[in-house]
N, C-alpha and C. Protein backbone atom coordinates (compact mmCIF):
# COMPACT_ATOMS: atom_id res chain seq x y z
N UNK A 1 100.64 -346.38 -179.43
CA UNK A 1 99.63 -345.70 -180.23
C UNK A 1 99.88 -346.00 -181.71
N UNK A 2 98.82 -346.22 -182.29
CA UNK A 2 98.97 -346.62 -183.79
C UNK A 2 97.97 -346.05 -184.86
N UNK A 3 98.59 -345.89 -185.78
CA UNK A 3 96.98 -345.49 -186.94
C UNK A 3 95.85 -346.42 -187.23
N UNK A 4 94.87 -345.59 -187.15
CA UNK A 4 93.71 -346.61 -187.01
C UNK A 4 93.42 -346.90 -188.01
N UNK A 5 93.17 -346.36 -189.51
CA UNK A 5 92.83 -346.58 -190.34
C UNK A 5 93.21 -346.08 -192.06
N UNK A 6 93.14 -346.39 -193.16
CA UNK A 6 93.67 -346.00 -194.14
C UNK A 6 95.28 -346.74 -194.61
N UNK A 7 96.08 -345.81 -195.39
CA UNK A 7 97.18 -346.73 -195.43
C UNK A 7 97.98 -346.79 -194.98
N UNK A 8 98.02 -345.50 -194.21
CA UNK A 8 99.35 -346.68 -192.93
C UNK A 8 98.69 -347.05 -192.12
N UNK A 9 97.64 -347.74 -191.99
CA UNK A 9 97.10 -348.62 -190.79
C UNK A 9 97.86 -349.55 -190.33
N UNK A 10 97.77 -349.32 -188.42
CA UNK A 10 98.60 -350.23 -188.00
C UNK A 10 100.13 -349.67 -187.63
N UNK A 11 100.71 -348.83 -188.73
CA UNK A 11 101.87 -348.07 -188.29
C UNK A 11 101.93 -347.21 -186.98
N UNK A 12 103.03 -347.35 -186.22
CA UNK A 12 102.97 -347.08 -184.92
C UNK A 12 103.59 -345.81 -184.81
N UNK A 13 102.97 -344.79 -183.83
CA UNK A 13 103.27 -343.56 -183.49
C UNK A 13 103.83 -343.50 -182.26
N UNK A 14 105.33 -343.02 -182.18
CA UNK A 14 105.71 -342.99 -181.06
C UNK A 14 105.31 -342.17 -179.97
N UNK A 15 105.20 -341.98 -178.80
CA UNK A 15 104.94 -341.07 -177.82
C UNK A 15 105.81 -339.68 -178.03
N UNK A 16 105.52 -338.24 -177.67
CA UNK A 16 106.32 -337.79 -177.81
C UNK A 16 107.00 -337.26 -176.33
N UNK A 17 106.44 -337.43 -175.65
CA UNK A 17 107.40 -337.89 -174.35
C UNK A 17 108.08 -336.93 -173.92
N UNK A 18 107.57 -335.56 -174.07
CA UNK A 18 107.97 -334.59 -173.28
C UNK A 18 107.22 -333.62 -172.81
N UNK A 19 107.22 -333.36 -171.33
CA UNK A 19 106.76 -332.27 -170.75
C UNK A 19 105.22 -332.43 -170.74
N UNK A 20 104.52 -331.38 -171.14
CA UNK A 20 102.52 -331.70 -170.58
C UNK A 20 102.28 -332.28 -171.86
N UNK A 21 102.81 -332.75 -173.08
CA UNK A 21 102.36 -333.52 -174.64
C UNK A 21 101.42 -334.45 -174.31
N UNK A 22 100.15 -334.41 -174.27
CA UNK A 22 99.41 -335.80 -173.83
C UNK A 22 98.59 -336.33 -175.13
N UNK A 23 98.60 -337.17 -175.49
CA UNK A 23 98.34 -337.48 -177.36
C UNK A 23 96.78 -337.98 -176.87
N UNK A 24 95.85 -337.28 -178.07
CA UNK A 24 94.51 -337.96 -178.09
C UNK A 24 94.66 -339.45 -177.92
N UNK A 25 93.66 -339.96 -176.86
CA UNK A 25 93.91 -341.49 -177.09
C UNK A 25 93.42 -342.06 -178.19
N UNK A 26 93.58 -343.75 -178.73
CA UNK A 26 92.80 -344.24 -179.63
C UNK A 26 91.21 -344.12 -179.93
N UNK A 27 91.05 -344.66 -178.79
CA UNK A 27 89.43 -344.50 -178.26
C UNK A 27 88.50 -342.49 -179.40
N UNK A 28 89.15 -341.99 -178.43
CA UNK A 28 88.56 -340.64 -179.18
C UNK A 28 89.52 -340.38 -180.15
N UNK A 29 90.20 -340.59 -180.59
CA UNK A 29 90.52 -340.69 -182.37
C UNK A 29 89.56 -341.76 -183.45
N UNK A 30 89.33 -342.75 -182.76
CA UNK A 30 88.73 -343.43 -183.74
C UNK A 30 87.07 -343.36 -183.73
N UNK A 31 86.39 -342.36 -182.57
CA UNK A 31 85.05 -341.88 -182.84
C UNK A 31 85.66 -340.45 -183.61
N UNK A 32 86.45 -339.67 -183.18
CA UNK A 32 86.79 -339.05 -183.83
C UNK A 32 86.80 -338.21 -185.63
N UNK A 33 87.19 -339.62 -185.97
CA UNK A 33 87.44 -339.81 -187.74
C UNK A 33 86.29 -340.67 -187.98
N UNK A 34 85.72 -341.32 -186.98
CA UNK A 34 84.08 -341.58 -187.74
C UNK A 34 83.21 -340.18 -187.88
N UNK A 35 83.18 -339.30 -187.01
CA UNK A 35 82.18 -338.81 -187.18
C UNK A 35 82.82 -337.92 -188.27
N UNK A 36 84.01 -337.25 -188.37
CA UNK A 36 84.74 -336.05 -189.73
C UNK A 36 84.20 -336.87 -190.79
N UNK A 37 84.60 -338.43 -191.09
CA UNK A 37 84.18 -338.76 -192.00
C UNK A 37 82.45 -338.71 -192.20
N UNK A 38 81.90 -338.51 -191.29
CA UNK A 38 80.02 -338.72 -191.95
C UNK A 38 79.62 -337.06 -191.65
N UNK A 39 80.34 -335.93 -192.13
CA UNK A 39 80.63 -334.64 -192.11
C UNK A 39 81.01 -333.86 -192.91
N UNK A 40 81.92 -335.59 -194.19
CA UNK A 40 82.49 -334.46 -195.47
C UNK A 40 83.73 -335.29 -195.69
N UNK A 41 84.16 -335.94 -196.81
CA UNK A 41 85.19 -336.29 -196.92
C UNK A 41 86.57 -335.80 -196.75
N UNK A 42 87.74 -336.55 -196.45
CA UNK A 42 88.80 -335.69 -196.10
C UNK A 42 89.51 -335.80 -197.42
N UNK A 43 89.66 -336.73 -198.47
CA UNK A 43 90.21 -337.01 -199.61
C UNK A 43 90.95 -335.52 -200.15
N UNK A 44 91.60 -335.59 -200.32
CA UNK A 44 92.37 -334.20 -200.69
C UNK A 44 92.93 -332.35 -200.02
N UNK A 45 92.31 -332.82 -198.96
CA UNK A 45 92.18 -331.46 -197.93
C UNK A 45 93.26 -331.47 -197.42
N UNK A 46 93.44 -329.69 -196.95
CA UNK A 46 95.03 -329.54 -196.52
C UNK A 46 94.35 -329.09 -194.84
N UNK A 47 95.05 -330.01 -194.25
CA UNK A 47 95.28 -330.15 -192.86
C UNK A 47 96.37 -329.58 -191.88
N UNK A 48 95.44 -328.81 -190.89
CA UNK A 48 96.22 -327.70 -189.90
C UNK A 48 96.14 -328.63 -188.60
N UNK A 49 97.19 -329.50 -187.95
CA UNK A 49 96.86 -329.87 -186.82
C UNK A 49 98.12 -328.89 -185.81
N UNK A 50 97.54 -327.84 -184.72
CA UNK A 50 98.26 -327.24 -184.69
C UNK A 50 98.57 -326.73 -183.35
N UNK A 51 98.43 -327.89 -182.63
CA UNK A 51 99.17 -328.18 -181.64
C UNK A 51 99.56 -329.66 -181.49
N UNK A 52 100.73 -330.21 -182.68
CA UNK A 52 101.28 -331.33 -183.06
C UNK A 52 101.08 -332.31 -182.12
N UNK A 53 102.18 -331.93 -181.04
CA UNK A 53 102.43 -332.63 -180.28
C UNK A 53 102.90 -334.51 -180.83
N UNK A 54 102.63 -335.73 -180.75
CA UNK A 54 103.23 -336.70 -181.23
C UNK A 54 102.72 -336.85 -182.81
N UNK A 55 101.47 -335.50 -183.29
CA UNK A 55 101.24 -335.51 -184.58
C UNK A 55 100.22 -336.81 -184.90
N UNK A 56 99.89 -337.55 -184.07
CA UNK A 56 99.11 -338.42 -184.22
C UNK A 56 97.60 -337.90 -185.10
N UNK A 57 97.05 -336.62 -185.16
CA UNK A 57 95.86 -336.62 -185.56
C UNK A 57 95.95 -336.39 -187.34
N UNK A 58 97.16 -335.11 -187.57
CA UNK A 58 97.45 -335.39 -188.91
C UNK A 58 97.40 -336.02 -189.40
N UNK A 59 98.51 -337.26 -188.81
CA UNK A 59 99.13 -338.39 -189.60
C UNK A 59 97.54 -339.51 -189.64
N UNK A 60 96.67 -339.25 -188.97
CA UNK A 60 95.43 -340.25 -188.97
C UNK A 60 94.73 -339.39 -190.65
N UNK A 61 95.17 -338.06 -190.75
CA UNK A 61 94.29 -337.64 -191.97
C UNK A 61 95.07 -338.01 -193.18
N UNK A 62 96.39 -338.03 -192.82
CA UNK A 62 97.09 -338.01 -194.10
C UNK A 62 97.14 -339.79 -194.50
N UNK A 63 96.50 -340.66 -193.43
CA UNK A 63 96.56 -342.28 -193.94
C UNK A 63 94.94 -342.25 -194.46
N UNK A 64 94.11 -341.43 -194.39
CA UNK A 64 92.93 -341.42 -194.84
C UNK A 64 92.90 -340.45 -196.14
N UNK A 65 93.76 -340.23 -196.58
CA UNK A 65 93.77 -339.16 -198.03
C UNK A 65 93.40 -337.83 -198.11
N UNK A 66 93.95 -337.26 -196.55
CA UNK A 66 94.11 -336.20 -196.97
C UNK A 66 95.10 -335.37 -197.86
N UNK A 67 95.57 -334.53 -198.34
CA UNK A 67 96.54 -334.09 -199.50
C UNK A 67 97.78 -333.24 -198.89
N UNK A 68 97.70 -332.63 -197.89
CA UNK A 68 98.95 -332.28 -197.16
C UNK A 68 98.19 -332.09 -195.57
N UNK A 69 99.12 -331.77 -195.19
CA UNK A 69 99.31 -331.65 -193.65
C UNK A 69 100.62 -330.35 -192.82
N UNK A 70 100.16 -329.84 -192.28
CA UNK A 70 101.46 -328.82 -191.66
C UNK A 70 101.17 -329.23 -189.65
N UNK A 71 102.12 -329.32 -189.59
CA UNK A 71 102.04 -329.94 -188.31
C UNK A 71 102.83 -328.45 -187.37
N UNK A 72 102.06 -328.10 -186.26
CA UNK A 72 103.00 -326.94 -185.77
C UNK A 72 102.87 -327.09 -184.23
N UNK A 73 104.68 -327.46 -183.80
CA UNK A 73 104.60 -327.89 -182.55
C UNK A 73 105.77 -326.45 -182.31
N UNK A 74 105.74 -326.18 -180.85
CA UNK A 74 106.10 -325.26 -180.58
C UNK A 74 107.74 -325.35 -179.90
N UNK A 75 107.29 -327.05 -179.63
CA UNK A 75 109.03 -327.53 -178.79
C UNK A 75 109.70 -328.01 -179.28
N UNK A 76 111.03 -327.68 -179.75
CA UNK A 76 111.95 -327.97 -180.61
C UNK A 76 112.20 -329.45 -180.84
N UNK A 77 112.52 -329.93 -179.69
CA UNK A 77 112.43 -331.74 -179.62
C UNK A 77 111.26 -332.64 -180.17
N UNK A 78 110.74 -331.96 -179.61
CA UNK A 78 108.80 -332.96 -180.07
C UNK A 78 109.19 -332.33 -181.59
N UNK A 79 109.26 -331.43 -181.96
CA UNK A 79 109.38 -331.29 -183.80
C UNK A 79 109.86 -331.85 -184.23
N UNK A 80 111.30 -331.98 -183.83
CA UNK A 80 112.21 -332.71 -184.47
C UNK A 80 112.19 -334.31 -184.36
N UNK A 81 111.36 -335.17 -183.08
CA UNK A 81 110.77 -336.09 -183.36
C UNK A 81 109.63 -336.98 -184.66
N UNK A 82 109.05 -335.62 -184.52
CA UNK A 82 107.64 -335.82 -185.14
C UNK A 82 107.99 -335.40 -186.59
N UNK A 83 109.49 -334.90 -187.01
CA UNK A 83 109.88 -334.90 -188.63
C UNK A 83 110.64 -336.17 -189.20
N UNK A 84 111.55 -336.77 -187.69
CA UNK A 84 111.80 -337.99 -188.01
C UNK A 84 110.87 -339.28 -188.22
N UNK A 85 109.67 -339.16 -188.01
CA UNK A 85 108.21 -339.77 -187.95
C UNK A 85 108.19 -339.93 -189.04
N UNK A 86 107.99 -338.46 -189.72
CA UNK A 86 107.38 -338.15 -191.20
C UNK A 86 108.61 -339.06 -192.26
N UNK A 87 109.65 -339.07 -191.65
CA UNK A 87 110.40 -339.89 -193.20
C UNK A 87 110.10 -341.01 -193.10
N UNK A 88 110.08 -341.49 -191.53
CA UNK A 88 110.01 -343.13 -191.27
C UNK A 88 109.18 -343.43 -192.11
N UNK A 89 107.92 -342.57 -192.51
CA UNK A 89 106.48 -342.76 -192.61
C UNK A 89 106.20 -342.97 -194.09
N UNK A 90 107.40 -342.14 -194.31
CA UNK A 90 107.48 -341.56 -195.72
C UNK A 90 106.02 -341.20 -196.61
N UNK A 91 106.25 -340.26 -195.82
CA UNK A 91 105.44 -338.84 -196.34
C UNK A 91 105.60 -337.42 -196.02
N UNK A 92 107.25 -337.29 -195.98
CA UNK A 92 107.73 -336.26 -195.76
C UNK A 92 107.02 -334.90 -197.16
N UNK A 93 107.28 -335.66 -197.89
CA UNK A 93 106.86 -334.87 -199.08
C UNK A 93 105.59 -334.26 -199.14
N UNK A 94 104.26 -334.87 -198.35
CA UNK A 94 102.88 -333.76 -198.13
C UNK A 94 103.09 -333.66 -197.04
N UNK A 95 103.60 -333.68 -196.11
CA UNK A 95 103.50 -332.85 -194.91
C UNK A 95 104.67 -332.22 -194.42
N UNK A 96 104.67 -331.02 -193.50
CA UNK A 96 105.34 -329.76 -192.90
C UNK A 96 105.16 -330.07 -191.80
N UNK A 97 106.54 -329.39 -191.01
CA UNK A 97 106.74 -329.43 -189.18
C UNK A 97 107.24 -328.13 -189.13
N UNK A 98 106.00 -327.27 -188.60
CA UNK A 98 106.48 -326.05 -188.39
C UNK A 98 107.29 -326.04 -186.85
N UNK A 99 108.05 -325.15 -186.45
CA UNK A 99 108.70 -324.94 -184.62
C UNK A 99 108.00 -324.03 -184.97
N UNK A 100 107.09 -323.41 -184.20
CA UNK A 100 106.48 -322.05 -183.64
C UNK A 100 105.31 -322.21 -182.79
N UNK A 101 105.07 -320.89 -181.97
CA UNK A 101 103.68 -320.93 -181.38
C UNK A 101 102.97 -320.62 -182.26
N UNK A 102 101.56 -321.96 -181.66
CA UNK A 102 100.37 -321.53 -182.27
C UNK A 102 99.98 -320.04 -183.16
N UNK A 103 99.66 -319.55 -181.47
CA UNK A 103 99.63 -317.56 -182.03
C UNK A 103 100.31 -316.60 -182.91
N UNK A 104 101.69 -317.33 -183.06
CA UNK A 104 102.53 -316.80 -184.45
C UNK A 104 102.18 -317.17 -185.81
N UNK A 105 101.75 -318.41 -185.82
CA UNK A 105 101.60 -319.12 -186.88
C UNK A 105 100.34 -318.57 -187.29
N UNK A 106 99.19 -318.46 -186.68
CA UNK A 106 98.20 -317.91 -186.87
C UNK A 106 97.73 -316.55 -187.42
N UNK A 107 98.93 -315.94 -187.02
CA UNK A 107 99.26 -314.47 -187.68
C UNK A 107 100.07 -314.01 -188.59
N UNK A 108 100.99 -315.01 -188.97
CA UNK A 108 101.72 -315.04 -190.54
C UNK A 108 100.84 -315.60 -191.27
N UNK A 109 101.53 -314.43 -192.58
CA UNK A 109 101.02 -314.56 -193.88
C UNK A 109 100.99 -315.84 -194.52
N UNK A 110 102.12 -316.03 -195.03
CA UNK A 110 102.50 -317.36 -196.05
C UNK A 110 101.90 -316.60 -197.41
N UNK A 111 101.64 -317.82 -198.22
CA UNK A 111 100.81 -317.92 -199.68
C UNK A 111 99.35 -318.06 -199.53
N UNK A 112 98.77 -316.67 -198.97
CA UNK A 112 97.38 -316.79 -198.52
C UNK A 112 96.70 -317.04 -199.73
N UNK A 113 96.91 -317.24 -200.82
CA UNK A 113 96.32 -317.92 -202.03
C UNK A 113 96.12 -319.25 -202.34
N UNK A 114 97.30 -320.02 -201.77
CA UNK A 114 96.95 -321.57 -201.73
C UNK A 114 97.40 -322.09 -200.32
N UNK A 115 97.51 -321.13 -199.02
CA UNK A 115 97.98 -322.07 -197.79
C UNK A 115 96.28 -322.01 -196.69
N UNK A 116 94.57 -322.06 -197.45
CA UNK A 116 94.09 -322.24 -196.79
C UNK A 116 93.99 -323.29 -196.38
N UNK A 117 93.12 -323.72 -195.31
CA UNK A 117 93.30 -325.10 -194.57
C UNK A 117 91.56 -325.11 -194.64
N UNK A 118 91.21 -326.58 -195.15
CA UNK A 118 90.31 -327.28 -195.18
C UNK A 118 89.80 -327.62 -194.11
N UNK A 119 90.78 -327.89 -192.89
CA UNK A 119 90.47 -328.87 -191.98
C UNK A 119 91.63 -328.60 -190.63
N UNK A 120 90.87 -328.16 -189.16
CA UNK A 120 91.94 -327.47 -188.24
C UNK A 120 91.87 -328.42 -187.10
N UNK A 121 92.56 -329.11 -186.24
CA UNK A 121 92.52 -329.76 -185.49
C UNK A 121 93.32 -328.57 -184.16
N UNK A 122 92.28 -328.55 -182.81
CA UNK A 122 92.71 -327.33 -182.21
C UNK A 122 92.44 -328.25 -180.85
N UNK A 123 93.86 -329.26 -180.41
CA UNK A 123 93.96 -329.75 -179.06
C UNK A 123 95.08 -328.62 -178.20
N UNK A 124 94.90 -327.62 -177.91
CA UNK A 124 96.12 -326.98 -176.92
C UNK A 124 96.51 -327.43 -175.66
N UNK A 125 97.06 -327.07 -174.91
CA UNK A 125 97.28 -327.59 -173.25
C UNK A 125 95.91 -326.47 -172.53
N UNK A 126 95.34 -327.25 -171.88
CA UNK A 126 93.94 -326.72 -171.66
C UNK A 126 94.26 -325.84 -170.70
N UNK A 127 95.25 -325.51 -169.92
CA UNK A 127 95.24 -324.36 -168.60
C UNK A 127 96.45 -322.85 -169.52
N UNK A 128 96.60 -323.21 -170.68
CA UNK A 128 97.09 -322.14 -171.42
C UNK A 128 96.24 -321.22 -172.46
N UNK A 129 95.67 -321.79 -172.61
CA UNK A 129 94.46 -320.74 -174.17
C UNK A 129 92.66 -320.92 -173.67
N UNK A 130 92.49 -320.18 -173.76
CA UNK A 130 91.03 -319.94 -173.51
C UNK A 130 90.11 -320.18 -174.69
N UNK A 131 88.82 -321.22 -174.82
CA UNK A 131 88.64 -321.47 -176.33
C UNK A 131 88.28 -320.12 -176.53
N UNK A 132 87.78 -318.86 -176.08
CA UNK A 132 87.47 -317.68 -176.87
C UNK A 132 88.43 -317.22 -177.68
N UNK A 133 89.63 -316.86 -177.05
CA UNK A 133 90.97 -316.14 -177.48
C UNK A 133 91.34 -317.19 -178.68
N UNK A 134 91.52 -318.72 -178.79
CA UNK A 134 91.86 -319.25 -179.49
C UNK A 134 91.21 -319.22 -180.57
N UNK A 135 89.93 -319.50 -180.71
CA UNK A 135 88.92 -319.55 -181.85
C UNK A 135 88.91 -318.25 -182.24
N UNK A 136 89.23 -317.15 -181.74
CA UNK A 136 88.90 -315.78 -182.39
C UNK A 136 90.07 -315.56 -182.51
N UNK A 137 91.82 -316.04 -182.62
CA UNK A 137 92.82 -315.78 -183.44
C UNK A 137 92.55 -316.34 -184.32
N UNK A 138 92.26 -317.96 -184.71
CA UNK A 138 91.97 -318.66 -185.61
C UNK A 138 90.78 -318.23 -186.92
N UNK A 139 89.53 -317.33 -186.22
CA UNK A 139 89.07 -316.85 -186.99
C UNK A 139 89.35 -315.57 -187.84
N UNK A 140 90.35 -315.06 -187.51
CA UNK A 140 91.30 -313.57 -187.60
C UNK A 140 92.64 -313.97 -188.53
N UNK A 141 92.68 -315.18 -188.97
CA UNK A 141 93.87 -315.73 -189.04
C UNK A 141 93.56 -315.63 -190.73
N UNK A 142 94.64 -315.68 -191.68
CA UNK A 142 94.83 -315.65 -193.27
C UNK A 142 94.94 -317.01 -193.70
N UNK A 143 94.73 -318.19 -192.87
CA UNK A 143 94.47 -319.56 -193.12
C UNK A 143 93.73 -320.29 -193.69
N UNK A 144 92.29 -319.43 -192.79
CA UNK A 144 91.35 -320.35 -193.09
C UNK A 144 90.14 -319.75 -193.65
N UNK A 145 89.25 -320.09 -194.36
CA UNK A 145 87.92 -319.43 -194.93
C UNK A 145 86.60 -319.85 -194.61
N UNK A 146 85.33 -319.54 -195.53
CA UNK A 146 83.83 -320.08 -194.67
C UNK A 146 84.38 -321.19 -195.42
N UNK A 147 83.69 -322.21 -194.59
CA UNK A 147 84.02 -324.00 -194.70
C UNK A 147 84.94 -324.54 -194.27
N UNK A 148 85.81 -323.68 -193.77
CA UNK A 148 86.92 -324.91 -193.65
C UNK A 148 86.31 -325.22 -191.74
N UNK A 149 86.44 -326.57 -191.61
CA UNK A 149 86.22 -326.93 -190.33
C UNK A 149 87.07 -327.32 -189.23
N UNK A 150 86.56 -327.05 -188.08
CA UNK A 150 87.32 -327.47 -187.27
C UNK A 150 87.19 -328.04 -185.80
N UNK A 151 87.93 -329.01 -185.30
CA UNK A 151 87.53 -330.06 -184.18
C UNK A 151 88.95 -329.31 -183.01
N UNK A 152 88.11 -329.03 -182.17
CA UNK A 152 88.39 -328.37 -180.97
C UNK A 152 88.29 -329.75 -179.69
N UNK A 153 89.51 -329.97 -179.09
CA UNK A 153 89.15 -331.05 -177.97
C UNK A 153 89.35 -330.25 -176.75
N UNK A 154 88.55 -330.19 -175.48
CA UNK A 154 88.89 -329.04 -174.60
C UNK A 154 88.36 -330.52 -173.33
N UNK A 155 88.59 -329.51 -172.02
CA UNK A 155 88.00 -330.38 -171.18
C UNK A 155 86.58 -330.25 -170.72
N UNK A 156 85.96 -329.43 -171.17
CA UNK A 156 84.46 -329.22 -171.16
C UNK A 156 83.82 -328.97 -172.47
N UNK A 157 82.89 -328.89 -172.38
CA UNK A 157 82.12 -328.21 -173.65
C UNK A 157 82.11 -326.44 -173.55
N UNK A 158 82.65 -326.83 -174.75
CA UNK A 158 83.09 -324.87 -175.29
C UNK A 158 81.79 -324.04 -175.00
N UNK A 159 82.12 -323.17 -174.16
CA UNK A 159 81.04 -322.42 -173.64
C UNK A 159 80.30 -320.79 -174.09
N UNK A 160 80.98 -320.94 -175.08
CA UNK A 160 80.55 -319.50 -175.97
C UNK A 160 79.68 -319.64 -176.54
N UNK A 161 79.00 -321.06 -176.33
CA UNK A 161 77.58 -320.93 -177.56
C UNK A 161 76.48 -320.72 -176.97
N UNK A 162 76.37 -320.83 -175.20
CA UNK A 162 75.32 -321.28 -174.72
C UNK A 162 74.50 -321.71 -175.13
N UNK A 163 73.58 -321.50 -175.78
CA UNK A 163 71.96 -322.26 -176.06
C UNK A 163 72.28 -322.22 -178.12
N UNK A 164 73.63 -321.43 -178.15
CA UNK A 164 73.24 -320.76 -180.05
C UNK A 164 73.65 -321.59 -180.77
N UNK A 165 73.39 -321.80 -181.81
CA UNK A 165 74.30 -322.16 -182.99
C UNK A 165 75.29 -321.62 -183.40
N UNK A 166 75.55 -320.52 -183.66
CA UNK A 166 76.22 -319.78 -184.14
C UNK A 166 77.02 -318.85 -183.24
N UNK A 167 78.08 -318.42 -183.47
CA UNK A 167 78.91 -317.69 -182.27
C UNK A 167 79.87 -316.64 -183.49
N UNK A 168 79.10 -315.68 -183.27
CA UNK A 168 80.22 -314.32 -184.00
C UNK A 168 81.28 -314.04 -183.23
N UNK A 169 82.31 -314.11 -184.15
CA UNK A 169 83.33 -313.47 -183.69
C UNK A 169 83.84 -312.30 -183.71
N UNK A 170 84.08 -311.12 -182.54
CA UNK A 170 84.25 -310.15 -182.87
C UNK A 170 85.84 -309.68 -183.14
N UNK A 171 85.26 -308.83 -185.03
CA UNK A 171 86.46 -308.01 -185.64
C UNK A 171 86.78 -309.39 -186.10
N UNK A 172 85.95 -310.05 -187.06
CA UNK A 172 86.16 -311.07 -187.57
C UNK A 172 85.05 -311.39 -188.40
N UNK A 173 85.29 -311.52 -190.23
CA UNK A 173 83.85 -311.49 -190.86
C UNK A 173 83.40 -313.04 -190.80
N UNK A 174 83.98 -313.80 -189.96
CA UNK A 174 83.47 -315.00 -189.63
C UNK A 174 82.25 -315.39 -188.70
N UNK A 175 81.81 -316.57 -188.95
CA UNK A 175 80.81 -317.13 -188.09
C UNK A 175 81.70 -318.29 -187.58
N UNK A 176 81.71 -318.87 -186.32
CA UNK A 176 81.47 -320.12 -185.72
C UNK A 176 80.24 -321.35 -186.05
N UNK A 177 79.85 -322.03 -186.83
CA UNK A 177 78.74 -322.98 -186.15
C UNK A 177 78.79 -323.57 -185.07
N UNK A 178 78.48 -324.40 -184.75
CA UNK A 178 78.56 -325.45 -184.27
C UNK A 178 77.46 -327.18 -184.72
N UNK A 179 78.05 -327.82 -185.18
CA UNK A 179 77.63 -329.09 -185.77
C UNK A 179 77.40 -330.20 -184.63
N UNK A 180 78.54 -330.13 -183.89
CA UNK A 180 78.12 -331.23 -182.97
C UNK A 180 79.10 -331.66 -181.90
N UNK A 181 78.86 -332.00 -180.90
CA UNK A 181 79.92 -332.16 -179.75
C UNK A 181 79.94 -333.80 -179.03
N UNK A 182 80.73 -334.54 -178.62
CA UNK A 182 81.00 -335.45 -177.81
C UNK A 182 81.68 -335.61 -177.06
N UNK A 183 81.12 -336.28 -175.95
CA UNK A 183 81.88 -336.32 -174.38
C UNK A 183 83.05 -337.65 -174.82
N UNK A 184 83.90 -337.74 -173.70
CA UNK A 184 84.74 -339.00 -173.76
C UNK A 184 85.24 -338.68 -172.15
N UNK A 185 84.40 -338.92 -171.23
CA UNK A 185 84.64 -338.51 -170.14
C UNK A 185 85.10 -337.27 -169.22
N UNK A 186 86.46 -336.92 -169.23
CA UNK A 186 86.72 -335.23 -168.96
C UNK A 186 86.89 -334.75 -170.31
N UNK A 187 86.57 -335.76 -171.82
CA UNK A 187 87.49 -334.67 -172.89
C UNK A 187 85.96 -334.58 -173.57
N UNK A 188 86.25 -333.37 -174.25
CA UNK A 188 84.57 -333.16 -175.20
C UNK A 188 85.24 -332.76 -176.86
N UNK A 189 85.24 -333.36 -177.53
CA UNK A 189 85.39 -332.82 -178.68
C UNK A 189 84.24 -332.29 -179.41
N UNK A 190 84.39 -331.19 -179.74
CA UNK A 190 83.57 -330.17 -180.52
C UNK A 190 84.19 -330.31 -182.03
N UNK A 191 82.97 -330.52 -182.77
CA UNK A 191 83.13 -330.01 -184.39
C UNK A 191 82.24 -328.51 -185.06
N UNK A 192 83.21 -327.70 -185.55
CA UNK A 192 83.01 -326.47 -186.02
C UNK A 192 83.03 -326.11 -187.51
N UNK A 193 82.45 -325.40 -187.68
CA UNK A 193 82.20 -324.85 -189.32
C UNK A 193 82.62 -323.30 -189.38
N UNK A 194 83.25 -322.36 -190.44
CA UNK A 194 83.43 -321.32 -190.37
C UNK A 194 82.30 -321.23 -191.36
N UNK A 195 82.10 -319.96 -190.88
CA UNK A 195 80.62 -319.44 -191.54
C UNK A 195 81.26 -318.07 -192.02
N UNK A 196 80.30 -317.34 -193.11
CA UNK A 196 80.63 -315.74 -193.38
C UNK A 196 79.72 -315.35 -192.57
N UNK A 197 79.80 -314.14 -191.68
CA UNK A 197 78.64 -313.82 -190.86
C UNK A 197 78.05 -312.83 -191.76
């Protein structure tokens, strides 16, 4: 697996090779970052990919200019892989490897003044989080605000919208949009907008 585009193009991402970690393939990474890119530039945005895993989707934002990155894998090994990545890569310096679960991370504070995230990349292990429960910690969360977006890869199409655009979250002054979805056989990536409801 390798970066598709920007400046480390071509630099190779190792597998992270443990347990259910299954890394977006090339294929839907590189429709992927076409369509984020005709959606809104990434040039400077701080990036939540936050179920790491080999970190491959970050590291695709941070060779396209995004401005930091926090990477949060939950298994000690795959972290500690995916930090030795970051020096190889050398760009230890804008990006973070958190160890924690998702759901923790989502519920600490930090510097809710400058740790919002522009941009959320939300691949989990699909027989563990339900997109409701997930998208409505995420919208509950001190991270993120209206605009910042986010690409959800599940194995179906996220089913809370049925026919809507919009999906309130409850005990949450957020909105869901929804912008637009694509198949890639069993995987569907969804792109999302936070809205103020």
């Amino acid at each position: 697996m390798r970066i598709i585009a920007g400046s480390l193009k071509g630099r190779r991402i190792p597998p992270a090779s443990v347990g259910e970690v299954r890394p977006t393939s090339d294929r839907v990474r590189e429709s992927m970052f076409s369509t984020l890119e005709s959606l809104g530039e990434l040039g400077g945005l701080r990036v939540l990919d936050l179920f790491a895993g080999s970190g491959s989707l970050g590291l695709e934002c941070i060779s396209r200019g995004a401005g930091t990155c926090v990477f949060v894998e939950r298994d000690r090994a795959v972290a500690k892989r995916l930090f030795e990545l970051l020096q190889t890569l050398d760009v230890q310096d804008c990006c973070e490897v958190k160890t924690n679960k998702a759901e923790s991370f989502l519920k600490s504070q930090g510097d809710v003044s400058t740790d919002k995230f522009g941009l959320v990349f939300l691949d989990p292990p699909y027989e563990l989080f339900q997109p409701v429960d997930l998208l409505s910690r995420l919208c509950g969360s001190p991270h993120v605000e209206p605009g910042t977006r986010v690409v959800y890869e599940s194995r179906s199409e996220l089913d809370l919208f049925d026919s809507a655009q919009c999906y309130a979250v409850q005990g949450s002054s957020l909105l869901l949009e929804r912008v637009r979805d694509k198949s890639f056989g069993d995987t569907v990536v969804s792109y999302l907008v936070l809205k103020e409801s």
